[in-house]
N, C-alpha and C. Protein backbone atom coordinates (compact mmCIF):
# COMPACT_ATOMS: atom_id res chain seq x y z
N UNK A 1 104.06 129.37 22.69
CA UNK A 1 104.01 129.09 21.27
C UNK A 1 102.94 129.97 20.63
N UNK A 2 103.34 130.51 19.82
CA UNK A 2 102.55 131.59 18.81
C UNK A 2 101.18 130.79 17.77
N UNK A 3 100.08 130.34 18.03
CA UNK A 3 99.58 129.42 16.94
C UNK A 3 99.37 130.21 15.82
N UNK A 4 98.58 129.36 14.48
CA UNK A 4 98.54 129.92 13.28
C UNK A 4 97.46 130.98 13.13
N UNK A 5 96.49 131.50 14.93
CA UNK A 5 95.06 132.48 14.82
C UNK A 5 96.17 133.85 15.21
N UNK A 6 97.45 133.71 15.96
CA UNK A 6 98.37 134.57 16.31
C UNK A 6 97.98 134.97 17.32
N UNK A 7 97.46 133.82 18.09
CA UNK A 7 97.13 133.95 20.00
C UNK A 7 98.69 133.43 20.42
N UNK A 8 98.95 133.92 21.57
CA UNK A 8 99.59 132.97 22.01
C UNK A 8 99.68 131.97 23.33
N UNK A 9 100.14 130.61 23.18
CA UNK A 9 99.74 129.56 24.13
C UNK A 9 100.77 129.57 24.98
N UNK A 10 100.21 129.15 26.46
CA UNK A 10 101.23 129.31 27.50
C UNK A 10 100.76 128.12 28.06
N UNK A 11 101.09 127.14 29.14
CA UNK A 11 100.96 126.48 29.62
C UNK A 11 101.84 126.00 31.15
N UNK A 12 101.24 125.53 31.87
CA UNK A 12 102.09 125.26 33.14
C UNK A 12 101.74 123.94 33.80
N UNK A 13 102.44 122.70 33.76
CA UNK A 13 101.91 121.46 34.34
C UNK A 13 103.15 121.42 35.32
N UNK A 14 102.14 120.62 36.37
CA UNK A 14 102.92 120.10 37.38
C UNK A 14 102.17 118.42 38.23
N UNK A 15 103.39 117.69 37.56
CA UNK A 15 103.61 116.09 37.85
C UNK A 15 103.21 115.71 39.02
N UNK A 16 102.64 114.57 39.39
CA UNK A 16 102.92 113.83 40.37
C UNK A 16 104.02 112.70 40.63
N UNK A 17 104.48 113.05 41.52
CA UNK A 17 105.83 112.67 41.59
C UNK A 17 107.62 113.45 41.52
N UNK A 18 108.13 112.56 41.74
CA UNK A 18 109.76 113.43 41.41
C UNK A 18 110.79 112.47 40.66
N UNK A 19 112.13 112.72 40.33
CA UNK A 19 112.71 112.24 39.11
C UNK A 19 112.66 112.54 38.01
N UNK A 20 113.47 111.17 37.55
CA UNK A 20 113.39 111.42 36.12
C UNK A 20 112.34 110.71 35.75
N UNK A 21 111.40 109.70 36.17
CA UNK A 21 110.26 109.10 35.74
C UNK A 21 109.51 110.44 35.69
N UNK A 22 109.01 112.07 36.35
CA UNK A 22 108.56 112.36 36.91
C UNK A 22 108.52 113.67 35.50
N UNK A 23 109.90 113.99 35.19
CA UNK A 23 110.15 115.01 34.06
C UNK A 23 109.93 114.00 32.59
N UNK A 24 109.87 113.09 32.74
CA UNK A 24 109.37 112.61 31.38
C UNK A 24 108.55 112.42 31.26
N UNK A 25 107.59 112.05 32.35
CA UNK A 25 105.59 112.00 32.11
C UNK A 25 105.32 113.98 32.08
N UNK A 26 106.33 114.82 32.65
CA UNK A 26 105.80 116.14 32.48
C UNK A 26 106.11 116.58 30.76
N UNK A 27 107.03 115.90 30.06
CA UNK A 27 107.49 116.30 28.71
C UNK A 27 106.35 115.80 27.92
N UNK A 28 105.71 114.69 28.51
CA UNK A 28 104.47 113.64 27.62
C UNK A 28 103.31 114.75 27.82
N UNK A 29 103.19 115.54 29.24
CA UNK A 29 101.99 115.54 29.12
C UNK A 29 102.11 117.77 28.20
N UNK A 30 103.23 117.91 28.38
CA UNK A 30 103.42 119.11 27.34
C UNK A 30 103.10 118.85 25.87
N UNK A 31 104.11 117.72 25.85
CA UNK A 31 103.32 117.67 24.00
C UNK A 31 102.33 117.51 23.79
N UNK A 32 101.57 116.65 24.58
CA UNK A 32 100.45 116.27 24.22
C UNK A 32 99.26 117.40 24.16
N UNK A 33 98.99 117.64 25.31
CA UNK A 33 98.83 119.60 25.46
C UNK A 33 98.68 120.49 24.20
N UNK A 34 99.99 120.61 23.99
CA UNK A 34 100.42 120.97 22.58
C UNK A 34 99.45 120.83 21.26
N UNK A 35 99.92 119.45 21.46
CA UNK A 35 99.53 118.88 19.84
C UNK A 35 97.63 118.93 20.13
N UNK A 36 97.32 118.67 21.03
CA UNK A 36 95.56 118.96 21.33
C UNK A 36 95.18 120.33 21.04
N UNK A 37 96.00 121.36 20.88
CA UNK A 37 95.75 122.47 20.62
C UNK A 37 95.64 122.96 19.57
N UNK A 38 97.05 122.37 18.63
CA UNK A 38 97.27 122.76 17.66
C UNK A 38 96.26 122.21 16.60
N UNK A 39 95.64 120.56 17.26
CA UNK A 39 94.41 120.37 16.59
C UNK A 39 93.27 121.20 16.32
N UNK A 40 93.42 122.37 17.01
CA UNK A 40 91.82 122.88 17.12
C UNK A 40 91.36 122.87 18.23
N UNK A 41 91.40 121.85 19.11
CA UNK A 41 90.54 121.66 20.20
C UNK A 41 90.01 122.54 20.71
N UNK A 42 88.68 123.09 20.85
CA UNK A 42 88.01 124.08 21.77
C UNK A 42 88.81 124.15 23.69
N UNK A 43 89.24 124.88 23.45
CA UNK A 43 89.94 125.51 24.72
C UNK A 43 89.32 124.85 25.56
N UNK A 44 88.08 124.77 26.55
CA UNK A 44 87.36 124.22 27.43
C UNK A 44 87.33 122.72 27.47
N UNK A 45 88.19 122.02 26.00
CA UNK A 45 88.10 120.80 26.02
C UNK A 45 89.12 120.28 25.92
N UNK A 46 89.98 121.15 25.98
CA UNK A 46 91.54 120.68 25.74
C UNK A 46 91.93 119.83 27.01
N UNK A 47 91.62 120.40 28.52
CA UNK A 47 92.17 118.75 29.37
C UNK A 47 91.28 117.62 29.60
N UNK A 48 90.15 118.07 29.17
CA UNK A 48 89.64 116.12 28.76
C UNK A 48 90.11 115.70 27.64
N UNK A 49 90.69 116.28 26.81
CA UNK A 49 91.14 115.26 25.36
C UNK A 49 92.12 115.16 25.87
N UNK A 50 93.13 115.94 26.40
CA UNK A 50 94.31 115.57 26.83
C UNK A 50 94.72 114.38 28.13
N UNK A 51 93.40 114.54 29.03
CA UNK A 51 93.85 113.28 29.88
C UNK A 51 93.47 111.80 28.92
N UNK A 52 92.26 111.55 28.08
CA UNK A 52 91.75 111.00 27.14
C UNK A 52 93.02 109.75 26.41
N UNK A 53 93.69 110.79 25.69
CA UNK A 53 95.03 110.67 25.18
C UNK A 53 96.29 110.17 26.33
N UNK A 54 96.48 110.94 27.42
CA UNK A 54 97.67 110.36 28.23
C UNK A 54 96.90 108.85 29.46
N UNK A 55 95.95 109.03 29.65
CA UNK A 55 95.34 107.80 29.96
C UNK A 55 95.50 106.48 29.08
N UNK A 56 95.73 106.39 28.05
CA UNK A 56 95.69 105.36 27.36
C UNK A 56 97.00 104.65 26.82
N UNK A 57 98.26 106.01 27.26
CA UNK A 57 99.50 105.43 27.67
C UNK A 57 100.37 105.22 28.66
N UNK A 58 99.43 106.14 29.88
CA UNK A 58 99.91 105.58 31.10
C UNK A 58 98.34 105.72 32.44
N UNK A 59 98.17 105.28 32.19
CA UNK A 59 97.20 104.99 33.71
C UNK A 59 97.26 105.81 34.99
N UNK A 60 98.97 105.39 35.22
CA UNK A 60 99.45 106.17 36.68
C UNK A 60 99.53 107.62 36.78
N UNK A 61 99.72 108.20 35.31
CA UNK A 61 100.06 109.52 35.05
C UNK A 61 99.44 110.23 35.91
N UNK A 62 99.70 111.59 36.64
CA UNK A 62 98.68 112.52 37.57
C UNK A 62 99.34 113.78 37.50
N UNK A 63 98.65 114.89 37.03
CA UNK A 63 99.15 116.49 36.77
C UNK A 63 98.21 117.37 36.56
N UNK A 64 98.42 118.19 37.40
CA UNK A 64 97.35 119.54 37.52
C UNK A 64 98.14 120.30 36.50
N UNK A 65 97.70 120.98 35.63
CA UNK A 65 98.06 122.31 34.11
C UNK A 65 97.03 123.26 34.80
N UNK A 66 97.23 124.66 33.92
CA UNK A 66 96.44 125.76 33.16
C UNK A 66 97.05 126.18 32.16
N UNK A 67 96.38 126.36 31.32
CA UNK A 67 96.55 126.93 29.96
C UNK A 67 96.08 128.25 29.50
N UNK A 68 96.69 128.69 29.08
CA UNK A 68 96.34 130.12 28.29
C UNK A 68 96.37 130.95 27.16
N UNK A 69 95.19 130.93 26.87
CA UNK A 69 95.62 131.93 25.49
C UNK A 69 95.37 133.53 25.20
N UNK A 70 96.63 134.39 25.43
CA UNK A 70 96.74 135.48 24.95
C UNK A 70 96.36 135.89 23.80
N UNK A 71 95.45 137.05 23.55
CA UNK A 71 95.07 137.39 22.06
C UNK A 71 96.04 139.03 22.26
N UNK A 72 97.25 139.29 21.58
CA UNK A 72 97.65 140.69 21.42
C UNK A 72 97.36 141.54 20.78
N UNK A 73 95.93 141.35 20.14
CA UNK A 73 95.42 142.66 19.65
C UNK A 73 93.88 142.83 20.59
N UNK A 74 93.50 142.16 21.17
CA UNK A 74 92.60 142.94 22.07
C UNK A 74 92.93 142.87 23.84
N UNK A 75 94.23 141.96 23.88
CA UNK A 75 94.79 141.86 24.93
C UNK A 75 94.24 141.26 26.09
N UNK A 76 93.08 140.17 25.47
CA UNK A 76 92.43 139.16 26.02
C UNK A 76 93.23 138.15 26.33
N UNK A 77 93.26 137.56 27.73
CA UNK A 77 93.57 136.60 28.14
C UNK A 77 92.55 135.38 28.29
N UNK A 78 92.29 133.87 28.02
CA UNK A 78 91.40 133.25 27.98
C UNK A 78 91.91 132.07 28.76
N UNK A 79 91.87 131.22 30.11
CA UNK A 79 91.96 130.46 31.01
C UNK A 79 91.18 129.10 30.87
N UNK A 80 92.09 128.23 31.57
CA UNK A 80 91.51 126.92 31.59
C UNK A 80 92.49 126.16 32.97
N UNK A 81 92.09 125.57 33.43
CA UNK A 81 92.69 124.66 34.75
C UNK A 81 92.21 123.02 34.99
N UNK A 82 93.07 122.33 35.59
CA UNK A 82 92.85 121.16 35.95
C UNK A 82 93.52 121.49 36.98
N UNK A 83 92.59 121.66 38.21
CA UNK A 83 93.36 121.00 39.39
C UNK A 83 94.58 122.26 39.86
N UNK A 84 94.48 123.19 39.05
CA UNK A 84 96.09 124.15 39.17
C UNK A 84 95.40 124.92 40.17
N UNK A 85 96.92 125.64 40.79
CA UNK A 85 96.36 127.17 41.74
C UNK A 85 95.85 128.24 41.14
N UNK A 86 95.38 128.95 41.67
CA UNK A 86 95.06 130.13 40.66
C UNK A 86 96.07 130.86 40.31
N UNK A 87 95.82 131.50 39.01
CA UNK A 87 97.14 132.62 38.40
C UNK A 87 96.85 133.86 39.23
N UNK A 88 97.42 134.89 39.56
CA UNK A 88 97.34 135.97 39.82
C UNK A 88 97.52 137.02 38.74
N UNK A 89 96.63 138.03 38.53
CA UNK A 89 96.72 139.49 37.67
C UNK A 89 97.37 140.28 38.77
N UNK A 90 99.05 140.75 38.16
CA UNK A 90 99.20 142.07 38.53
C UNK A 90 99.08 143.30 37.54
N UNK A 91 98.29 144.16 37.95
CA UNK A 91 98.03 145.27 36.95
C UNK A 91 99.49 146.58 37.04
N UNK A 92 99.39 146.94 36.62
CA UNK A 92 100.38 148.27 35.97
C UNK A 92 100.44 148.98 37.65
N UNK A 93 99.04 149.35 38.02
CA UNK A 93 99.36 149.57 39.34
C UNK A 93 99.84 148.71 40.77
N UNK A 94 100.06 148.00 40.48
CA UNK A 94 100.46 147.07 41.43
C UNK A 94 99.06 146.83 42.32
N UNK A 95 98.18 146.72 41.88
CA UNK A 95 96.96 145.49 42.22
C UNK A 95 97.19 144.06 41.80
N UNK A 96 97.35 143.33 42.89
CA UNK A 96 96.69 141.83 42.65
C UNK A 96 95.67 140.94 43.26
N UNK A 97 95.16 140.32 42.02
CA UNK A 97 94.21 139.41 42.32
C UNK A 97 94.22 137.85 42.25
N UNK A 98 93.40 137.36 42.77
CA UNK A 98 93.48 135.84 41.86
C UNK A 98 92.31 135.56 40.75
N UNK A 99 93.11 134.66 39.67
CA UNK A 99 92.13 134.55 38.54
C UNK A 99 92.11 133.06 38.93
N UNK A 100 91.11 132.57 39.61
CA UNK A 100 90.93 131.47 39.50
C UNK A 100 90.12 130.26 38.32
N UNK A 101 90.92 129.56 37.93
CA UNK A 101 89.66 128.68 37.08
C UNK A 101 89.47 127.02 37.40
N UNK A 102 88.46 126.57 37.29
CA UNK A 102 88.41 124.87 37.71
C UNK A 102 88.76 124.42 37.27
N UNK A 103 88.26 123.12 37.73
CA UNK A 103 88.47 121.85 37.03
C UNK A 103 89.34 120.49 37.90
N UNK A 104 89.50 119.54 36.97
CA UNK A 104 89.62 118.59 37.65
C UNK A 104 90.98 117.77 37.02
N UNK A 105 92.48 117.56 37.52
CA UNK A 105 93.72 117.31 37.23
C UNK A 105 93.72 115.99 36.44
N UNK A 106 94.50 115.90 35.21
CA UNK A 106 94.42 114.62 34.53
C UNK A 106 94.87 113.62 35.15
N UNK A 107 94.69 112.51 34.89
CA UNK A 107 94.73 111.24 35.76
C UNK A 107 93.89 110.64 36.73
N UNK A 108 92.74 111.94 36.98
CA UNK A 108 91.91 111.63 38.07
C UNK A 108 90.64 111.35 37.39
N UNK A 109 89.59 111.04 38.22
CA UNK A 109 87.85 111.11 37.53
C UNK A 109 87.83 112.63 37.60
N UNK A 110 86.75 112.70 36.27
CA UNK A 110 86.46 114.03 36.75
C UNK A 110 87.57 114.73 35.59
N UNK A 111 88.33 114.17 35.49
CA UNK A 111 89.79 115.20 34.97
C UNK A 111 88.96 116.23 33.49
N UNK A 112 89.08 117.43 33.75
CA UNK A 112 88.61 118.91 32.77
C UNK A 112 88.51 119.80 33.28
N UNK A 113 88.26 120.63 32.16
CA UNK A 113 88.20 122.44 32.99
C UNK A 113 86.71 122.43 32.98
N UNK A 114 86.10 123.43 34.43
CA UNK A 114 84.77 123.75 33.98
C UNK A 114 84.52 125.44 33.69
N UNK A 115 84.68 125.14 32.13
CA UNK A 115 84.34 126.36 31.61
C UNK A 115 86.04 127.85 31.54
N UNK A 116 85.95 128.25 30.82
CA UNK A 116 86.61 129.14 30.32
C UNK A 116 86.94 130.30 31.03
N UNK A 117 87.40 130.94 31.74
CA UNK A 117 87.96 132.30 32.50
C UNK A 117 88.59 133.48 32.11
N UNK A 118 87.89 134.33 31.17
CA UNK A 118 88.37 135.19 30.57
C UNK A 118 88.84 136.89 31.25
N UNK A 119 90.05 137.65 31.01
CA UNK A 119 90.50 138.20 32.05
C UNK A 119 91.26 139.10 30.80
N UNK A 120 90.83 140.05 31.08
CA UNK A 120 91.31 141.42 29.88
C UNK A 120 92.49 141.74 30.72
N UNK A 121 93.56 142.12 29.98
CA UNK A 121 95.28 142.89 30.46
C UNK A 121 95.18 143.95 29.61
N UNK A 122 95.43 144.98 30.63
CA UNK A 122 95.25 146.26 29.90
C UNK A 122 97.35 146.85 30.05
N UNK A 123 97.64 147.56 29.01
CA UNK A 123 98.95 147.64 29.11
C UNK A 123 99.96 147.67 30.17
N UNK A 124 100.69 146.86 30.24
CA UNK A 124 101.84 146.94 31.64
C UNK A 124 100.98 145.80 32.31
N UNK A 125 100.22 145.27 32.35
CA UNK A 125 99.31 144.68 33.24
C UNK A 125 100.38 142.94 33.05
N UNK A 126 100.43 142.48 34.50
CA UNK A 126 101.23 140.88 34.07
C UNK A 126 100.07 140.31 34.29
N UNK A 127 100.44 138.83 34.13
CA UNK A 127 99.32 137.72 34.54
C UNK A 127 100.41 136.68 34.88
N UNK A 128 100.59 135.95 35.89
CA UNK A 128 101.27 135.02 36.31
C UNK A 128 100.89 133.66 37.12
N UNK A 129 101.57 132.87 35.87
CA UNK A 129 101.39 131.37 36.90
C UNK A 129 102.38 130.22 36.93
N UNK A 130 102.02 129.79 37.93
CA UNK A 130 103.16 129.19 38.72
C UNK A 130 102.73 127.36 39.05
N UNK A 131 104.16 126.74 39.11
CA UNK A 131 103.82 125.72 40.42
C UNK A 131 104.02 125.76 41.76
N UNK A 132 102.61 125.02 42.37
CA UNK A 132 102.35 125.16 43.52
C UNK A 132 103.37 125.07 45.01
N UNK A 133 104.98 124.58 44.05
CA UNK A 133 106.13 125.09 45.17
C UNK A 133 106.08 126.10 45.28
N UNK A 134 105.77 127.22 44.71
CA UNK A 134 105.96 128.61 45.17
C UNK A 134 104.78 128.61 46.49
N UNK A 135 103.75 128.05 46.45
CA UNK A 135 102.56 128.31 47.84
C UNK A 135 102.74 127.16 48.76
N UNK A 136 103.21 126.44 48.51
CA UNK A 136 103.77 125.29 49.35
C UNK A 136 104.73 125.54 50.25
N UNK A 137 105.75 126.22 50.11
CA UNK A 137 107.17 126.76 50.87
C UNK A 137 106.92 126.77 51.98
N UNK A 138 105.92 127.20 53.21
CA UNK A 138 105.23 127.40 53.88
C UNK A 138 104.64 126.42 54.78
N UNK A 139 104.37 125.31 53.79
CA UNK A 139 103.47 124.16 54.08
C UNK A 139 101.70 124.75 54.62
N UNK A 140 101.70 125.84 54.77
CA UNK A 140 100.14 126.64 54.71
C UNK A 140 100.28 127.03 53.44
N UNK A 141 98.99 126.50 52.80
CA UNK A 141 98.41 126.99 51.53
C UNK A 141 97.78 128.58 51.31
N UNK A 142 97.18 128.58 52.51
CA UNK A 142 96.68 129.77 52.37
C UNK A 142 97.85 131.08 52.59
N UNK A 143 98.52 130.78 53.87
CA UNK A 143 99.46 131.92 54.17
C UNK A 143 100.44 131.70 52.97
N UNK A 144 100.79 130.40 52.33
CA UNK A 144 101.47 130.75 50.77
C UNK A 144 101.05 131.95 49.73
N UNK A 145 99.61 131.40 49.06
CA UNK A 145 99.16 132.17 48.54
C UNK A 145 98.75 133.67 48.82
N UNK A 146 98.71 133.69 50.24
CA UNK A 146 99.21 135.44 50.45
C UNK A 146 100.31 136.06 50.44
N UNK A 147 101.21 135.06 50.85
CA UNK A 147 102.54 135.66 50.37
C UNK A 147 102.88 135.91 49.15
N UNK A 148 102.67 135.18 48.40
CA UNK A 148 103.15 135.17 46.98
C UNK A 148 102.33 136.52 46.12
N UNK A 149 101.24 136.89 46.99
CA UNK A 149 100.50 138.16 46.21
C UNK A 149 101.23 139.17 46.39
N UNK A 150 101.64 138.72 48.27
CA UNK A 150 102.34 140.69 48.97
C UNK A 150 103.53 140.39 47.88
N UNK A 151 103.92 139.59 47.47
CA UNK A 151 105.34 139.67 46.96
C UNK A 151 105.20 140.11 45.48
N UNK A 152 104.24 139.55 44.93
CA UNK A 152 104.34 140.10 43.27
C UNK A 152 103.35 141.59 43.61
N UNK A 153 102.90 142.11 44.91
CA UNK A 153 102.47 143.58 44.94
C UNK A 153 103.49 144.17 44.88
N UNK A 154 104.58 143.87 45.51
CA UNK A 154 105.83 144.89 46.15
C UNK A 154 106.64 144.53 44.91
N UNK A 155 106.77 143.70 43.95
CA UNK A 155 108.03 143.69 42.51
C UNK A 155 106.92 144.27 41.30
N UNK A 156 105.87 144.38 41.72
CA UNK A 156 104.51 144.61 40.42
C UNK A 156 105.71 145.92 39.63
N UNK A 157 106.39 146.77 39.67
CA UNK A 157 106.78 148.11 39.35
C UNK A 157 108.29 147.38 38.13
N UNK A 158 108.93 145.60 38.36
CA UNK A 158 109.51 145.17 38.08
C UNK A 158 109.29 145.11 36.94
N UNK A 159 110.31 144.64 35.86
CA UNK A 159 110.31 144.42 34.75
C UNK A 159 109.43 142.97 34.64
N UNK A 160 109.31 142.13 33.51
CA UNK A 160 108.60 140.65 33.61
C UNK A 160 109.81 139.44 34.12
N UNK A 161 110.67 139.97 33.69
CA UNK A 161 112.05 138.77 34.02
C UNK A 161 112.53 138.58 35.74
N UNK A 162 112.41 140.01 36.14
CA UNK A 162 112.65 140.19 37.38
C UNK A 162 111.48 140.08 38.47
N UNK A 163 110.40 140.13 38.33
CA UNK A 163 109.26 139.59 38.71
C UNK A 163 108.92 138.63 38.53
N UNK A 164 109.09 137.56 37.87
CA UNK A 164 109.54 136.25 37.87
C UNK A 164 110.67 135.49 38.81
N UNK A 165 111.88 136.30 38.80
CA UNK A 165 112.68 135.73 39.16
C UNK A 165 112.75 136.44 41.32
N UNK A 166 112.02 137.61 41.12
CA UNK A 166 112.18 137.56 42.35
C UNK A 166 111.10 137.03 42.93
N UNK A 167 109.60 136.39 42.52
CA UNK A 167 108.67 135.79 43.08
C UNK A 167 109.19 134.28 43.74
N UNK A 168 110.20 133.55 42.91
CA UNK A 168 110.82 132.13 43.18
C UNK A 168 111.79 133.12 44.46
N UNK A 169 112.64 134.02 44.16
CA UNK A 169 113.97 133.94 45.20
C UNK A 169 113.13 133.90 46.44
N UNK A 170 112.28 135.35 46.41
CA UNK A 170 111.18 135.54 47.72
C UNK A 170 110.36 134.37 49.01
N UNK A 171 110.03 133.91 47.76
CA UNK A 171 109.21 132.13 48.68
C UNK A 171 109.76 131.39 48.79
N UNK A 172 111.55 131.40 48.41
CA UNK A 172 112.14 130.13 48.81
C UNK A 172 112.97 130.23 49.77
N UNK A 173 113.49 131.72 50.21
CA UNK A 173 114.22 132.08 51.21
C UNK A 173 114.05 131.79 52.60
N UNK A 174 114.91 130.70 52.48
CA UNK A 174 114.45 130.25 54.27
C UNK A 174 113.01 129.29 54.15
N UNK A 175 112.84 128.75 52.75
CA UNK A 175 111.77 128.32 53.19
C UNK A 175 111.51 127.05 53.85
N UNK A 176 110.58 126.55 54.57
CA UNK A 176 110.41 125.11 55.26
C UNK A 176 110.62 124.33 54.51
N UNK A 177 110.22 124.28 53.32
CA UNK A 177 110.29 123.09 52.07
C UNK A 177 110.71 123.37 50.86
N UNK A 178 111.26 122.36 50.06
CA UNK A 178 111.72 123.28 48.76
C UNK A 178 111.10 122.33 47.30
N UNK A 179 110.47 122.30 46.98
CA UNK A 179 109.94 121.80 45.92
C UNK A 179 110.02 122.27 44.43
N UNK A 180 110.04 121.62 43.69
CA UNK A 180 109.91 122.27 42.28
C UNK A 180 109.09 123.82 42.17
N UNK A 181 109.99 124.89 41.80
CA UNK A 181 109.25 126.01 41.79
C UNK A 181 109.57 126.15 40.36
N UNK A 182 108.06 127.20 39.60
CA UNK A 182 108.59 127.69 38.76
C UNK A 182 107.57 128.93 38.77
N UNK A 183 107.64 130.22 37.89
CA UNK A 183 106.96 131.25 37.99
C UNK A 183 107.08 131.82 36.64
N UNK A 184 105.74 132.15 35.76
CA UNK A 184 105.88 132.20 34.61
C UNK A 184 104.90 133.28 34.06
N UNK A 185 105.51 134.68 33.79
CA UNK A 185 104.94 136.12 33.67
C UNK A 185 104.81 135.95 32.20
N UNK A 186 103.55 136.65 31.90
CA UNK A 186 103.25 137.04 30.36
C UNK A 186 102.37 138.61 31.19
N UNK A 187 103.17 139.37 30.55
CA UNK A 187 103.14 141.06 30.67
C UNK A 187 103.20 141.50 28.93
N UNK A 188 101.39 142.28 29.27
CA UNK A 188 101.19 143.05 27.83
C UNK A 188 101.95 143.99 27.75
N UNK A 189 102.72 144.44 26.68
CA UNK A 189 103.86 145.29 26.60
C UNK A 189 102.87 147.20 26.53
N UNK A 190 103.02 147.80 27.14
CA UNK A 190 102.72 149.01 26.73
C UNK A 190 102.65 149.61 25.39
N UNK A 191 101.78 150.74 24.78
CA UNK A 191 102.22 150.99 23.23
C UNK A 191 101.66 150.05 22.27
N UNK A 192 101.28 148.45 22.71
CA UNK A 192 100.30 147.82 21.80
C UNK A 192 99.34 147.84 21.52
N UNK A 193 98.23 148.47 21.81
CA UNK A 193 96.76 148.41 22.40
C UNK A 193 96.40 148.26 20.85
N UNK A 194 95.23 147.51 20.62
CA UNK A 194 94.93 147.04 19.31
C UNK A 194 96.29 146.73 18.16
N UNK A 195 97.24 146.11 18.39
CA UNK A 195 97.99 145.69 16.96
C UNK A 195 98.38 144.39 17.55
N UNK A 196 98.57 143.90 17.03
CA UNK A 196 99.26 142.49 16.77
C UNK A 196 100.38 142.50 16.88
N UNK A 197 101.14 141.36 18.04
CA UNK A 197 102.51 141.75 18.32
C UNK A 197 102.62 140.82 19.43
N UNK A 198 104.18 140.08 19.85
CA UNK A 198 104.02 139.38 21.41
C UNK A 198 104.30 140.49 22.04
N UNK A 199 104.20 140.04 23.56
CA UNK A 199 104.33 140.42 24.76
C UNK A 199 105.39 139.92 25.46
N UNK A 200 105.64 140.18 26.60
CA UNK A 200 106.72 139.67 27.63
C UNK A 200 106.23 138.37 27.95
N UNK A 201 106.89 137.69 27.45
CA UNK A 201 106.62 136.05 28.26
C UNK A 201 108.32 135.93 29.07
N UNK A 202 108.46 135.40 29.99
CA UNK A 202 109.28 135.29 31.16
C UNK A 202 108.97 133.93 32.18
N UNK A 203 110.32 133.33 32.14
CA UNK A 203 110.07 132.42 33.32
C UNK A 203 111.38 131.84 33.96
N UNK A 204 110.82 131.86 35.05
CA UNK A 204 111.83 131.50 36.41
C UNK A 204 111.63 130.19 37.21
N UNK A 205 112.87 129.56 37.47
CA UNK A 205 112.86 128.14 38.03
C UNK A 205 113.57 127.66 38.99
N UNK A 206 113.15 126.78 39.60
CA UNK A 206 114.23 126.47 40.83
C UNK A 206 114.47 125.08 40.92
């Protein structure tokens, strides 16, 4: 969603639980998200107001997010987490890293981000994040999350749609477990550098 500063907001939650009880506490805790944003809320405070708010209509609720806000004229990316995996930066050259940020998943004590994670995309550069079915497949967390890097190293040259969509085919092939995957690229478009304008937003699901 594009707000009215002409950042744009991305977001990625993932539920505790499965069903349909499971996609309707994830639709509650999107709007809510949302609408905390669109208030204003200082970025760093957006998942304590937001657990704040879904605490007081459900108790049981439990979901790790990160949130993000893209600025397309200086091509600042600005981070926040509860509880999520880290996003990975693939750059233009096919370097990746992890951008990790804290915090603590709503529903729990503790539930907020600590502190803000800011991460410049320089043109062609993606930034991608996901749910933790993509590092789960495996049932090793760690050998997940290395896979999922060699894999967005070797599609980094991909368009944003197809790097998306081959990060889900990649980790699910044959995998031990299959859980809710999803994978969700925002790639600064080349040719923008200082103007105002979106970018590639892209996402893939399983």
């Amino acid at each position: 969603q594009v707000l009215p500063s002409g950042e744009l907001y991305l977001s990625v939650i993932d539920v505790l639980g499965h069903g349909v009880g499971a996609t309707q506490d994830a639709l509650t805790v999107i709007h809510t998200l949302r609408t905390v944003v669109l208030e204003g809320t200082s970025l760093d405070d957006v998942v304590t107001r937001a657990d704040l708010v879904l605490g007081r209509q459900n108790a049981e609720l439990v979901a790790t997010v990160v949130l993000a806000l893209f600025d397309p004229t200086s091509g600042l990316v600005r981070l926040v987490s509860g509880g999520h995996p880290p996003a990975l930066l693939v750059t233009a050259a096919g370097d990746v890293r992890q951008v990790e940020a804290q915090g603590g998943p709503i529903g729990w004590p503790g539930a907020g981000s600590d502190g803000v994670v800011s991460v410049p995309l320089a043109p062609g550069d993606s930034l991608v994040l996901y749910t933790d079915g993509l590092i789960e497949a495996r049932k090793n967390l760690v050998e997940g999350l290395q896979e999922l890097e060699q894999h967005a190293h070797e599609l980094s040259g991909s368009s944003a749609s197809d790097l998306a969509d081959g990060l889900v085919q990649r980790v699910l092939a044959g995998a031990v477990r299959r859980d809710d995957t999803l994978a969700l690229v925002l790639r600064r478009c080349p040719g923008q550098e200082g103007q105002a304008g979106p970018a590639q937003r892209t996402v893939s699901t399983d």
